[in-house]
PDBML (XML) file of the C-alpha atoms, coordinates in Angstrom:
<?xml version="1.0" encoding="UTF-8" ?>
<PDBx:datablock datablockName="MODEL"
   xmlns:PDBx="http://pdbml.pdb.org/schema/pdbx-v50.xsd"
   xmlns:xsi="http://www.w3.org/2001/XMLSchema-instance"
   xsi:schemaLocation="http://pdbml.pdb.org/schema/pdbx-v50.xsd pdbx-v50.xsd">
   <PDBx:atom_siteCategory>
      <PDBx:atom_site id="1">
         <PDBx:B_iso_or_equiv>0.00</PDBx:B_iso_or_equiv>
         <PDBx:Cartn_x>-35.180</PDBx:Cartn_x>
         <PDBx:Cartn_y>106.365</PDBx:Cartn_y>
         <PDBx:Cartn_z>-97.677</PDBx:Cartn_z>
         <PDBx:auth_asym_id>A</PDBx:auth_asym_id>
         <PDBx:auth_atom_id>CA</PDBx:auth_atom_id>
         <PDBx:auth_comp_id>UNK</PDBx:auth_comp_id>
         <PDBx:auth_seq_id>1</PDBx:auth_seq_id>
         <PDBx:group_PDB>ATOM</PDBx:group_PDB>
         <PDBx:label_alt_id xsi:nil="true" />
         <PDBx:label_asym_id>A</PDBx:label_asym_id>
         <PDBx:label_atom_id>CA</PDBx:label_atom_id>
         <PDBx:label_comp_id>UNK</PDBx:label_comp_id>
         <PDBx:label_entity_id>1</PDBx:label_entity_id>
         <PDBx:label_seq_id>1</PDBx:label_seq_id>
         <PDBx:occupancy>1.00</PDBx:occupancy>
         <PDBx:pdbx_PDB_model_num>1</PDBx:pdbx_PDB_model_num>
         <PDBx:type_symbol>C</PDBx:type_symbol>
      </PDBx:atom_site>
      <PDBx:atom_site id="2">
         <PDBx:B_iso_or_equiv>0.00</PDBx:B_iso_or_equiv>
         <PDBx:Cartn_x>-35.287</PDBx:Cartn_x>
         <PDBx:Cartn_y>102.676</PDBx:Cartn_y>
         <PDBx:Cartn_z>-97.995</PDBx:Cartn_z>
         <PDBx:auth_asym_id>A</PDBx:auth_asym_id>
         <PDBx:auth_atom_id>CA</PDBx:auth_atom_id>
         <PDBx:auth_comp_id>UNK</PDBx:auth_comp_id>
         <PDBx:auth_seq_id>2</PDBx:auth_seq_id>
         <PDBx:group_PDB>ATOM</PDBx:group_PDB>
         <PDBx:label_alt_id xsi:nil="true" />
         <PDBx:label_asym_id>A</PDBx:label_asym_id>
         <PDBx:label_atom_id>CA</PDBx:label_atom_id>
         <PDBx:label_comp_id>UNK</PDBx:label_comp_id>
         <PDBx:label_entity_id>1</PDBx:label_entity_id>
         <PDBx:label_seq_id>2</PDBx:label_seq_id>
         <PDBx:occupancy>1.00</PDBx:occupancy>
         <PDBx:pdbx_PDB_model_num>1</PDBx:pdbx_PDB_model_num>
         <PDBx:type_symbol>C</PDBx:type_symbol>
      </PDBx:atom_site>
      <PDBx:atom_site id="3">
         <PDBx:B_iso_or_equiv>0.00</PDBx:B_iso_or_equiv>
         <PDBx:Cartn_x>-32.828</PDBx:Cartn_x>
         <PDBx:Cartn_y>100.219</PDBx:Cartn_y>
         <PDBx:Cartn_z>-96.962</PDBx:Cartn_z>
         <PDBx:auth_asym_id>A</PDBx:auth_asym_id>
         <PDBx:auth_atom_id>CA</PDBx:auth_atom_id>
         <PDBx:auth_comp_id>UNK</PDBx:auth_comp_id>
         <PDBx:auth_seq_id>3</PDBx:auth_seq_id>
         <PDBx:group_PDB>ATOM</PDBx:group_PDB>
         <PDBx:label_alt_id xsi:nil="true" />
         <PDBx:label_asym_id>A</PDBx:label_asym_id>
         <PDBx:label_atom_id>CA</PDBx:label_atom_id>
         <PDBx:label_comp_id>UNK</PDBx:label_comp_id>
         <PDBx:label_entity_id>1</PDBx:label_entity_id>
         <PDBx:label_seq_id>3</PDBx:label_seq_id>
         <PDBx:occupancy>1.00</PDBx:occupancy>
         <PDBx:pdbx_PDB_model_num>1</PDBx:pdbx_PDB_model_num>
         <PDBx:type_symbol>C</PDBx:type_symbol>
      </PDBx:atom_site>
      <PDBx:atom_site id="4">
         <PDBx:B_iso_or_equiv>0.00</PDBx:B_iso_or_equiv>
         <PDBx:Cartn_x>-30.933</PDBx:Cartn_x>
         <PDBx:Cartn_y>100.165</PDBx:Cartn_y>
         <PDBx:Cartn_z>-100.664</PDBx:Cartn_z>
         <PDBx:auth_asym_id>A</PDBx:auth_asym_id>
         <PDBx:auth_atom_id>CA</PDBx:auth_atom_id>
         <PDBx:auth_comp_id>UNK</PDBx:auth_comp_id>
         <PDBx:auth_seq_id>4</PDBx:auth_seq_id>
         <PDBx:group_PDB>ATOM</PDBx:group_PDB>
         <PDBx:label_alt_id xsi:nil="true" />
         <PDBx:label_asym_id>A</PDBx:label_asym_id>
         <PDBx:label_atom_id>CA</PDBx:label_atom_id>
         <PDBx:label_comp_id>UNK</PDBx:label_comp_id>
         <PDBx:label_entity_id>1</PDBx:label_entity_id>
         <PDBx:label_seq_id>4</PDBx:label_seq_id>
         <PDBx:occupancy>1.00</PDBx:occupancy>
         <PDBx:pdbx_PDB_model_num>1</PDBx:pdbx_PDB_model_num>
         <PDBx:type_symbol>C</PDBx:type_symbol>
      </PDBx:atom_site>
      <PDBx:atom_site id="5">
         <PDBx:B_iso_or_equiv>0.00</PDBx:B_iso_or_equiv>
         <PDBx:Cartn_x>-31.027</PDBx:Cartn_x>
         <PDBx:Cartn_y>103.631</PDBx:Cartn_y>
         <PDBx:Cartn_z>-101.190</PDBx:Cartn_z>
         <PDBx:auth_asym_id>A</PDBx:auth_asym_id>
         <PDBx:auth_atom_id>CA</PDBx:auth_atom_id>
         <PDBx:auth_comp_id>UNK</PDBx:auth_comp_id>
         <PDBx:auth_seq_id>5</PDBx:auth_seq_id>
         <PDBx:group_PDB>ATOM</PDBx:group_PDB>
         <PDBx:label_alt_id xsi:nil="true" />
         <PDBx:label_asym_id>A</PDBx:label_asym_id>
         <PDBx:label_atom_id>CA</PDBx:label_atom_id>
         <PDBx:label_comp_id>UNK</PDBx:label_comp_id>
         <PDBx:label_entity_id>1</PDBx:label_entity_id>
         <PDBx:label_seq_id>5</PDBx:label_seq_id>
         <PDBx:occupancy>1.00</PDBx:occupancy>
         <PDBx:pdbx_PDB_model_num>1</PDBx:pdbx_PDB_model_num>
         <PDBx:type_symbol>C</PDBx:type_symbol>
      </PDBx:atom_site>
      <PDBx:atom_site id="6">
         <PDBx:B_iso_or_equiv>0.00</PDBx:B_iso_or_equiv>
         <PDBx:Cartn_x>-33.327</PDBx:Cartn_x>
         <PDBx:Cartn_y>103.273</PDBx:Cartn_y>
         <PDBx:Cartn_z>-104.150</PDBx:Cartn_z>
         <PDBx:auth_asym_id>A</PDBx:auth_asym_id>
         <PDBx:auth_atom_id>CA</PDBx:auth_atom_id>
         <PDBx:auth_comp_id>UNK</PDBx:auth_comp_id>
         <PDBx:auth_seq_id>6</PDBx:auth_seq_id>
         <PDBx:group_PDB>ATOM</PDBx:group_PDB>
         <PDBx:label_alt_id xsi:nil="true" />
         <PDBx:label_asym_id>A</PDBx:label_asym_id>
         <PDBx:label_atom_id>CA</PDBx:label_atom_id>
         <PDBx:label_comp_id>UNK</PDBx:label_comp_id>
         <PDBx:label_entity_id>1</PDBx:label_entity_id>
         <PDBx:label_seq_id>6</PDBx:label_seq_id>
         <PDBx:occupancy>1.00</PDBx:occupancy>
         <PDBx:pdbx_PDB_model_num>1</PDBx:pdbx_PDB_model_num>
         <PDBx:type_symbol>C</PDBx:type_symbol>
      </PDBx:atom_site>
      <PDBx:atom_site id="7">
         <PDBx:B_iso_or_equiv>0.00</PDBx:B_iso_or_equiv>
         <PDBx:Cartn_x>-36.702</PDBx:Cartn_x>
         <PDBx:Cartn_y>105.104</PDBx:Cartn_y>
         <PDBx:Cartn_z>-102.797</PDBx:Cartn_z>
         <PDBx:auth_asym_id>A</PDBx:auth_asym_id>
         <PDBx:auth_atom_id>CA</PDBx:auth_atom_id>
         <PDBx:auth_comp_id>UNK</PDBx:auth_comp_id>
         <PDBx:auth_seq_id>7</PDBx:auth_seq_id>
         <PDBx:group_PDB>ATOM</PDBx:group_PDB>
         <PDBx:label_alt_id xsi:nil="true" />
         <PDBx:label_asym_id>A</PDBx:label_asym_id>
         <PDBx:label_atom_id>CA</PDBx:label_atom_id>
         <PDBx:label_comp_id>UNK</PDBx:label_comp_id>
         <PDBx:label_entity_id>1</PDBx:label_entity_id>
         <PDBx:label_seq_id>7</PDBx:label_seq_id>
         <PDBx:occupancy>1.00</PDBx:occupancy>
         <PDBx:pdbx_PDB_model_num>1</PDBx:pdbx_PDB_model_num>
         <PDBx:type_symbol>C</PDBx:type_symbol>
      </PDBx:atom_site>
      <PDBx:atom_site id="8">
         <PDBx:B_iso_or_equiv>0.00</PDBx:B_iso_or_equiv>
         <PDBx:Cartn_x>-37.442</PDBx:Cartn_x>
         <PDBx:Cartn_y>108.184</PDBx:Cartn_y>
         <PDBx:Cartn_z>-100.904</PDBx:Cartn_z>
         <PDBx:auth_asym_id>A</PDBx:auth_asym_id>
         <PDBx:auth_atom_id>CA</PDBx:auth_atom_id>
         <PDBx:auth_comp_id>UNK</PDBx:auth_comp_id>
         <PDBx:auth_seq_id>8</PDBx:auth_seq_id>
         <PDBx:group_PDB>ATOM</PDBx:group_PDB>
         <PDBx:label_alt_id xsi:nil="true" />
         <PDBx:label_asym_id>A</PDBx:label_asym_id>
         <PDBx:label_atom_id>CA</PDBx:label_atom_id>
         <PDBx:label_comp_id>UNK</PDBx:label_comp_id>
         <PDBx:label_entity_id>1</PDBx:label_entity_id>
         <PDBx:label_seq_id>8</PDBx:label_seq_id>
         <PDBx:occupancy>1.00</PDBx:occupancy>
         <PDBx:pdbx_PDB_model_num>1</PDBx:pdbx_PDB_model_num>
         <PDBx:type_symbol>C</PDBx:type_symbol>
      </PDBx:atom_site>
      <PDBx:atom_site id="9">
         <PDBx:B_iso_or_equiv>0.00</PDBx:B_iso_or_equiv>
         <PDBx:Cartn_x>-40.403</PDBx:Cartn_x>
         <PDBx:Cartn_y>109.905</PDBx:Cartn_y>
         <PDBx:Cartn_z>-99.966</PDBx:Cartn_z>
         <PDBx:auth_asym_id>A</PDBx:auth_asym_id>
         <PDBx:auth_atom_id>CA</PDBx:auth_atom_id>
         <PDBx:auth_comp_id>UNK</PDBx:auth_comp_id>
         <PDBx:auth_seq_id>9</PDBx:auth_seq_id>
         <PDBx:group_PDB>ATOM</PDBx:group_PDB>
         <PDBx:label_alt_id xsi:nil="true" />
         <PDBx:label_asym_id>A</PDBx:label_asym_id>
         <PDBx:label_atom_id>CA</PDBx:label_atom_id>
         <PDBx:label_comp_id>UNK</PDBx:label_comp_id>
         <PDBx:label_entity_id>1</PDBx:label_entity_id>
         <PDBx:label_seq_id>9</PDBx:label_seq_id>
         <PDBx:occupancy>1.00</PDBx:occupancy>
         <PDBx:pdbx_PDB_model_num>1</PDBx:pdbx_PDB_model_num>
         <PDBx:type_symbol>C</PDBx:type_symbol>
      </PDBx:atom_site>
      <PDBx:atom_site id="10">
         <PDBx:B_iso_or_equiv>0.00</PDBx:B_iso_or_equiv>
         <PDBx:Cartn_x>-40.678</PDBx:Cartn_x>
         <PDBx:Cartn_y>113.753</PDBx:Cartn_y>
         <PDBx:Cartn_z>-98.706</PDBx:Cartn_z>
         <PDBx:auth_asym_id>A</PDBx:auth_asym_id>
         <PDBx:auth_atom_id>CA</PDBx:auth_atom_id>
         <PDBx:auth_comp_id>UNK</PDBx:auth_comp_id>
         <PDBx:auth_seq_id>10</PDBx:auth_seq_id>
         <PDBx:group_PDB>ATOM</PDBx:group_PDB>
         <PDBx:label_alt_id xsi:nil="true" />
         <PDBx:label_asym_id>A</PDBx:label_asym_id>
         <PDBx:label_atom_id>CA</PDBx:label_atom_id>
         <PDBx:label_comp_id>UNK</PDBx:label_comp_id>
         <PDBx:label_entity_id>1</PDBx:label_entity_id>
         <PDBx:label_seq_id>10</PDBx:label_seq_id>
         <PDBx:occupancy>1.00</PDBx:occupancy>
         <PDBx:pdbx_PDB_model_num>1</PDBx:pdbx_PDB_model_num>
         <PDBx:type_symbol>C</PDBx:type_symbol>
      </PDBx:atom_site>
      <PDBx:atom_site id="11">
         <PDBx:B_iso_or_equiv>0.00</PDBx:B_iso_or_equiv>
         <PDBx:Cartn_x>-43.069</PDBx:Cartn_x>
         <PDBx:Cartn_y>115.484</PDBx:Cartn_y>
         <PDBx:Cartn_z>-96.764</PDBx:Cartn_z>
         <PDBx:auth_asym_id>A</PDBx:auth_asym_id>
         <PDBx:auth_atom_id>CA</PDBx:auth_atom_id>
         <PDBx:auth_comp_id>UNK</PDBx:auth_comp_id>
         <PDBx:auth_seq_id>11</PDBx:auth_seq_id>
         <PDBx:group_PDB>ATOM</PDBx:group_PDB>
         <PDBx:label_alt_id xsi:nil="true" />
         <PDBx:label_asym_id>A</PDBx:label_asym_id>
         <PDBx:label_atom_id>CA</PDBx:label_atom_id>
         <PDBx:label_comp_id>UNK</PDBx:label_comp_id>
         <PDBx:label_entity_id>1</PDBx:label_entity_id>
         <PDBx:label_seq_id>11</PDBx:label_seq_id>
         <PDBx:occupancy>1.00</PDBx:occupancy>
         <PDBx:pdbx_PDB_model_num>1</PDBx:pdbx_PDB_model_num>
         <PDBx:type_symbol>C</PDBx:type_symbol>
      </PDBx:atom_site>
      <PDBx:atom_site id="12">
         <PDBx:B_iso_or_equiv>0.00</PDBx:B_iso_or_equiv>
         <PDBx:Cartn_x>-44.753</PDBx:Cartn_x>
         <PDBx:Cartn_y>117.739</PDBx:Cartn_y>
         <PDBx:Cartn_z>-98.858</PDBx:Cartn_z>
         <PDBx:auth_asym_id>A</PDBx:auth_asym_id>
         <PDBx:auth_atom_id>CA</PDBx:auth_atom_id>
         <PDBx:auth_comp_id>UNK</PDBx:auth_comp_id>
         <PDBx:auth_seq_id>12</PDBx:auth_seq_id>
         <PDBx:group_PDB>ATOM</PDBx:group_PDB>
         <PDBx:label_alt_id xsi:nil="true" />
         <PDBx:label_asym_id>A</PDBx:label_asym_id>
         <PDBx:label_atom_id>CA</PDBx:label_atom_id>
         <PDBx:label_comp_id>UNK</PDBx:label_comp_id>
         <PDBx:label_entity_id>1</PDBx:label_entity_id>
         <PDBx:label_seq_id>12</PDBx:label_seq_id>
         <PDBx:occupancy>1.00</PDBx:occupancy>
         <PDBx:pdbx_PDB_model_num>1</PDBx:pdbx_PDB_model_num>
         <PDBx:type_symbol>C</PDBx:type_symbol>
      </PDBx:atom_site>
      <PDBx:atom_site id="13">
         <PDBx:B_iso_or_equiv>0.00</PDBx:B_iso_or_equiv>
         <PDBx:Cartn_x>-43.457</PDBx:Cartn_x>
         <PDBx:Cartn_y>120.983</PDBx:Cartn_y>
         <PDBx:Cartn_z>-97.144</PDBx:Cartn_z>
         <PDBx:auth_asym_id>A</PDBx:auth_asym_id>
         <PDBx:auth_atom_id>CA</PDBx:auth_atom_id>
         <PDBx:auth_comp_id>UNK</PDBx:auth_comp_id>
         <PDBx:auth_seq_id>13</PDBx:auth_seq_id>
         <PDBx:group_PDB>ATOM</PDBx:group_PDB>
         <PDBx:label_alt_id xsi:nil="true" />
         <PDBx:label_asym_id>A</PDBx:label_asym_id>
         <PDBx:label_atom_id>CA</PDBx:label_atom_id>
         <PDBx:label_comp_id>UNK</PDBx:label_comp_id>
         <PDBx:label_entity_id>1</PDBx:label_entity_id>
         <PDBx:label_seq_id>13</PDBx:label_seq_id>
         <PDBx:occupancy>1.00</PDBx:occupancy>
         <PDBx:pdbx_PDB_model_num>1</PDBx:pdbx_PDB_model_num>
         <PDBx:type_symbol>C</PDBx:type_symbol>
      </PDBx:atom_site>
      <PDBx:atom_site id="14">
         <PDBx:B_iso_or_equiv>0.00</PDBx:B_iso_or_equiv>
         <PDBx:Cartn_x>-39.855</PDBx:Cartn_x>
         <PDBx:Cartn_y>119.852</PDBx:Cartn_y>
         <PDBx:Cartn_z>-97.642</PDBx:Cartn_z>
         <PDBx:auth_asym_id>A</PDBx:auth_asym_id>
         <PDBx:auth_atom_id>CA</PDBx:auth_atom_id>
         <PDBx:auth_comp_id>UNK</PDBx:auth_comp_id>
         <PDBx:auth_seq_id>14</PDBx:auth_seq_id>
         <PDBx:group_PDB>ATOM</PDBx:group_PDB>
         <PDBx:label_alt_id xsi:nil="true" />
         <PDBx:label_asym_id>A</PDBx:label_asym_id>
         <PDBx:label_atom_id>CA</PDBx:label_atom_id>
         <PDBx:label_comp_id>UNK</PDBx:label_comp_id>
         <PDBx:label_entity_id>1</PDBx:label_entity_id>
         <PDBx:label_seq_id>14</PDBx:label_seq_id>
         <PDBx:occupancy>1.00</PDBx:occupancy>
         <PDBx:pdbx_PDB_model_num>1</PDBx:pdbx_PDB_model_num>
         <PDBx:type_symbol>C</PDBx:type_symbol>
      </PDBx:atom_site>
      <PDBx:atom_site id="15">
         <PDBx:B_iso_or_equiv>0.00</PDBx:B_iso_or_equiv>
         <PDBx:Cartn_x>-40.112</PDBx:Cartn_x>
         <PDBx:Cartn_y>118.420</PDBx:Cartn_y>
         <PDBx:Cartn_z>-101.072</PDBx:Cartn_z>
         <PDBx:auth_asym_id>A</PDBx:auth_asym_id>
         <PDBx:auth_atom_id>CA</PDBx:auth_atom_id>
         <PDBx:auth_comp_id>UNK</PDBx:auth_comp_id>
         <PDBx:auth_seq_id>15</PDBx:auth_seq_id>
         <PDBx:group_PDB>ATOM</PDBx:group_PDB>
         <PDBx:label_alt_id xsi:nil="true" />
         <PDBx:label_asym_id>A</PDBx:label_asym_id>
         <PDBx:label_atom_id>CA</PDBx:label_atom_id>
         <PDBx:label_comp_id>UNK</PDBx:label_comp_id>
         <PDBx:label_entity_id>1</PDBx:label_entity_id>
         <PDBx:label_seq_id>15</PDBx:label_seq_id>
         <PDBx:occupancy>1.00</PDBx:occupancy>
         <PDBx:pdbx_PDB_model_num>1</PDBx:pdbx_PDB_model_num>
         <PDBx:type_symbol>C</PDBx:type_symbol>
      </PDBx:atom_site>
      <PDBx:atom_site id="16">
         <PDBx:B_iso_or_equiv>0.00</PDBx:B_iso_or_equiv>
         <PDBx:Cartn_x>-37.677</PDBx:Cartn_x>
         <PDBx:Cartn_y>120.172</PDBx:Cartn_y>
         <PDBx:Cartn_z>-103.438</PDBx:Cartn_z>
         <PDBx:auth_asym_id>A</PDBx:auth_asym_id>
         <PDBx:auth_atom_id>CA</PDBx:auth_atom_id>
         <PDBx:auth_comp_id>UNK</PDBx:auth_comp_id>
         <PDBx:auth_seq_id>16</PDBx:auth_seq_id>
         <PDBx:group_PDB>ATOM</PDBx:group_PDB>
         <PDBx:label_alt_id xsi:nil="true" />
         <PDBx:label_asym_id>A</PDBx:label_asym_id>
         <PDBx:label_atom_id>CA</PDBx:label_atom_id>
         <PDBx:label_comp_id>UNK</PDBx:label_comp_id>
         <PDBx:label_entity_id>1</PDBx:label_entity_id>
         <PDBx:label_seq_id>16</PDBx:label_seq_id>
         <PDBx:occupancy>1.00</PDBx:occupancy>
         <PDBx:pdbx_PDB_model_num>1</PDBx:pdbx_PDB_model_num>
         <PDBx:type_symbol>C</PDBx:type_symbol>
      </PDBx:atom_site>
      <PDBx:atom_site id="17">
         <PDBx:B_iso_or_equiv>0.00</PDBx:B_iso_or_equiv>
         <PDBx:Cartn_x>-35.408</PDBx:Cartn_x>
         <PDBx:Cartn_y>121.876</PDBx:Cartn_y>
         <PDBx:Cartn_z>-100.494</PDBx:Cartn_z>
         <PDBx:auth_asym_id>A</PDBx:auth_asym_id>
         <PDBx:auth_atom_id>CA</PDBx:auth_atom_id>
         <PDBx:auth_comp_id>UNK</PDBx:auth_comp_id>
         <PDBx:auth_seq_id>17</PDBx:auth_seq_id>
         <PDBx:group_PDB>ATOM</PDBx:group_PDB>
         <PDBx:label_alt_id xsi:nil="true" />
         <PDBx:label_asym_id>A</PDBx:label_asym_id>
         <PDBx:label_atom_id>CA</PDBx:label_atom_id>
         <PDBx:label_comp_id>UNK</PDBx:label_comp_id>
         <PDBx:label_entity_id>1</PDBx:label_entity_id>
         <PDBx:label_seq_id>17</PDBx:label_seq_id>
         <PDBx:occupancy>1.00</PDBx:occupancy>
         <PDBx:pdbx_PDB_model_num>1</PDBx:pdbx_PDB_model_num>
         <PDBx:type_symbol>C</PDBx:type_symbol>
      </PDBx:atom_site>
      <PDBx:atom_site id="18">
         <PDBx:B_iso_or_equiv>0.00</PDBx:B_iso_or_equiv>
         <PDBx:Cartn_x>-34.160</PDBx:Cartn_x>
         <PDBx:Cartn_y>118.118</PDBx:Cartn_y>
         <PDBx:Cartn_z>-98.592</PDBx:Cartn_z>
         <PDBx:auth_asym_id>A</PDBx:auth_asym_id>
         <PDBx:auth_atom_id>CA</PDBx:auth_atom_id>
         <PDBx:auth_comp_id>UNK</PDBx:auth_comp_id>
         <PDBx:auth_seq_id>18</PDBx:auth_seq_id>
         <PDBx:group_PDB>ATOM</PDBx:group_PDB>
         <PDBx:label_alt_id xsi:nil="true" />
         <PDBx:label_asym_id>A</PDBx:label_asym_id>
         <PDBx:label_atom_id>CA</PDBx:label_atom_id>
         <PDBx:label_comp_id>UNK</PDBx:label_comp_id>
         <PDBx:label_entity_id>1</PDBx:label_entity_id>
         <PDBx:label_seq_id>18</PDBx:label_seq_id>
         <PDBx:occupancy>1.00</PDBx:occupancy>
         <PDBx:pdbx_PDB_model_num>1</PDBx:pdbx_PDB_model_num>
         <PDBx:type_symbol>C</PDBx:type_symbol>
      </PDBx:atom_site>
      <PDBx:atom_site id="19">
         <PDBx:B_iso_or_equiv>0.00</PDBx:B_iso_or_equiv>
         <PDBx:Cartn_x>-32.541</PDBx:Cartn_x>
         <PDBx:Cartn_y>115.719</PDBx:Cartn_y>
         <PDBx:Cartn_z>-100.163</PDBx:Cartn_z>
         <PDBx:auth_asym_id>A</PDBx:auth_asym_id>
         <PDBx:auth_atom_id>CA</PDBx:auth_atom_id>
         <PDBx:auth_comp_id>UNK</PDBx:auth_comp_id>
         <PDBx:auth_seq_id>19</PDBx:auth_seq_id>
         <PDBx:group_PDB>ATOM</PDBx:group_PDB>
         <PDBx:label_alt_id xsi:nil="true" />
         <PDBx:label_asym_id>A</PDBx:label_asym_id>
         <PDBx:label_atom_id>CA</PDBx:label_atom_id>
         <PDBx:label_comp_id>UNK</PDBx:label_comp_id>
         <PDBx:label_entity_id>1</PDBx:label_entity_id>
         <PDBx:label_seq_id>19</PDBx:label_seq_id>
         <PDBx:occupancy>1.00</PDBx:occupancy>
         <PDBx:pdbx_PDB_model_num>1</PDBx:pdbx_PDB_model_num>
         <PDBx:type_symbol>C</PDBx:type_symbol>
      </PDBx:atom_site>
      <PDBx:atom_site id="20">
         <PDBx:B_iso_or_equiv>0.00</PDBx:B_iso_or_equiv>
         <PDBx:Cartn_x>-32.249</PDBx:Cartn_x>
         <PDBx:Cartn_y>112.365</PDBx:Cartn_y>
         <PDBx:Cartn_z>-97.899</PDBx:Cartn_z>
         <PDBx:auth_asym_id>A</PDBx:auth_asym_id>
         <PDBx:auth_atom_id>CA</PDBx:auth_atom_id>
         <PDBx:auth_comp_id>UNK</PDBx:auth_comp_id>
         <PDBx:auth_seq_id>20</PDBx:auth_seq_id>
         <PDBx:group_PDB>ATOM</PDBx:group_PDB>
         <PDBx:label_alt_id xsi:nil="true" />
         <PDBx:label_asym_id>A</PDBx:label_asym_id>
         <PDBx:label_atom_id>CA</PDBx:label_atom_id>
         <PDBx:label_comp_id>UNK</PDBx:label_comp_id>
         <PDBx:label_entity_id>1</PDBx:label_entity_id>
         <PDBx:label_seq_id>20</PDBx:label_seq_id>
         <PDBx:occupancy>1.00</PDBx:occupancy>
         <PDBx:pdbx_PDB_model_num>1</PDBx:pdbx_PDB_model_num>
         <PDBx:type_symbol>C</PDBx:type_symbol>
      </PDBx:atom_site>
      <PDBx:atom_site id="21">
         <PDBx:B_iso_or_equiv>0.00</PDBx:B_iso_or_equiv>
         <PDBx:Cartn_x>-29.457</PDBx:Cartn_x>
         <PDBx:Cartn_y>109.830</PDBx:Cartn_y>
         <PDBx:Cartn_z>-98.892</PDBx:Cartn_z>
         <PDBx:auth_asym_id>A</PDBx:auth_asym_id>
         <PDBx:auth_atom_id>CA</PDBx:auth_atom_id>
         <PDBx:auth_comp_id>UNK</PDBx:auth_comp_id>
         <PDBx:auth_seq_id>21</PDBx:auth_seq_id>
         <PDBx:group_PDB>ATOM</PDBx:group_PDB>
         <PDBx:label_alt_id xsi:nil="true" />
         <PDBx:label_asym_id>A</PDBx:label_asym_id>
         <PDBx:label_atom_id>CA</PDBx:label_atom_id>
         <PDBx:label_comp_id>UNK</PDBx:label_comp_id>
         <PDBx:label_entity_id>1</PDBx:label_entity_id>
         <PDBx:label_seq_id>21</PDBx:label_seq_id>
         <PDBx:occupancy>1.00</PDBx:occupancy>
         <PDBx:pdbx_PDB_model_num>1</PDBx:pdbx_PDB_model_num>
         <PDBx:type_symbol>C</PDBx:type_symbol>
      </PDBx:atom_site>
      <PDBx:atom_site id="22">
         <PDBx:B_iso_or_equiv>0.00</PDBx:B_iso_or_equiv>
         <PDBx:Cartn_x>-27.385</PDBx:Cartn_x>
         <PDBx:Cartn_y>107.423</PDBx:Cartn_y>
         <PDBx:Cartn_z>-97.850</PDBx:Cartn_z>
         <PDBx:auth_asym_id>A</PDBx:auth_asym_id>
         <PDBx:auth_atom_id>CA</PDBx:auth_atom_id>
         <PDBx:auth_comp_id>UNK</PDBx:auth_comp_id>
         <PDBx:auth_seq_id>22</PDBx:auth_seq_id>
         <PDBx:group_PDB>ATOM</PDBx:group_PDB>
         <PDBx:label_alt_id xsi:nil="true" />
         <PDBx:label_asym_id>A</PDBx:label_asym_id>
         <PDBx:label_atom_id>CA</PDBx:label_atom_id>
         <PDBx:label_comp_id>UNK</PDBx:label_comp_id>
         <PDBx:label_entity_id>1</PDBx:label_entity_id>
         <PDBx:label_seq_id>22</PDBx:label_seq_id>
         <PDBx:occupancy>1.00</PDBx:occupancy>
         <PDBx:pdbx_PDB_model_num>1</PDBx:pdbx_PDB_model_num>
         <PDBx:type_symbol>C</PDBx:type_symbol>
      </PDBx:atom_site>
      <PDBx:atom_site id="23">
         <PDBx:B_iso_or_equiv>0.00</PDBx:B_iso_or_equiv>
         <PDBx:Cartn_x>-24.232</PDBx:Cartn_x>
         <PDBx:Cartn_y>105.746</PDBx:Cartn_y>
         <PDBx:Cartn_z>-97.872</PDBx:Cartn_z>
         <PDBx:auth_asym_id>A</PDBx:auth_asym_id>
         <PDBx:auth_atom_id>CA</PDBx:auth_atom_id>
         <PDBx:auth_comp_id>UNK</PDBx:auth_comp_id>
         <PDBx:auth_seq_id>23</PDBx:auth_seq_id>
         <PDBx:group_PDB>ATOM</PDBx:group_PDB>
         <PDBx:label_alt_id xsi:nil="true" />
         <PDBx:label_asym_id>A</PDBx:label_asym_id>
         <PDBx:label_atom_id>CA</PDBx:label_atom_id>
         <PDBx:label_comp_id>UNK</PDBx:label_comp_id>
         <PDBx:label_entity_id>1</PDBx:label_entity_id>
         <PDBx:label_seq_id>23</PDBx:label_seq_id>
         <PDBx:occupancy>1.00</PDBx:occupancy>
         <PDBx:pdbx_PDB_model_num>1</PDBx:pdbx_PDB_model_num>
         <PDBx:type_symbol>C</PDBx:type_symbol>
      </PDBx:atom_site>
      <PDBx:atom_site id="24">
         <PDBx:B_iso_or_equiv>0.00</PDBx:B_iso_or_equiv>
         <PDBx:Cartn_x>-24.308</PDBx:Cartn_x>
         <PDBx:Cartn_y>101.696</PDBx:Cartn_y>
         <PDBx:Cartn_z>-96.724</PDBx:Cartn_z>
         <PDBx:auth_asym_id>A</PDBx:auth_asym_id>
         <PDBx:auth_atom_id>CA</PDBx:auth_atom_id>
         <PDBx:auth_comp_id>UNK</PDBx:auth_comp_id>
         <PDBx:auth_seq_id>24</PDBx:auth_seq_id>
         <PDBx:group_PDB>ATOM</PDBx:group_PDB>
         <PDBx:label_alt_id xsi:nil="true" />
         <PDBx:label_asym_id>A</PDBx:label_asym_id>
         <PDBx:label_atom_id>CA</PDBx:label_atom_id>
         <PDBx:label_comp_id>UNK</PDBx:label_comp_id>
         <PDBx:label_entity_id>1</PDBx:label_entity_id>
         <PDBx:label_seq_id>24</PDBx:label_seq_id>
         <PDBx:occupancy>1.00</PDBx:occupancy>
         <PDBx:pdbx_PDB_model_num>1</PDBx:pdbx_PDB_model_num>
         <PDBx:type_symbol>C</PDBx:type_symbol>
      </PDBx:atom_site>
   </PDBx:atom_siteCategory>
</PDBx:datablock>
C-alpha cells in the first residue's frame, strides 16, 4: 500500500481474499 493509502497491489494468489489498509 503506498504511503497515502491511495494504491495497493496484491499478489495474485491473494487477490480478492486480503485487503491491505491503513490508518496514518
Amino acid at each position: 500500500i503506498a504511503g497515502s493509502g491511495g494504491s495497493t497491489s496484491y499478489a495474485k494468489s491473494m487477490k480478492g481474499r486480503f485487503t491491505i489498509s491503513r490508518d496514518n
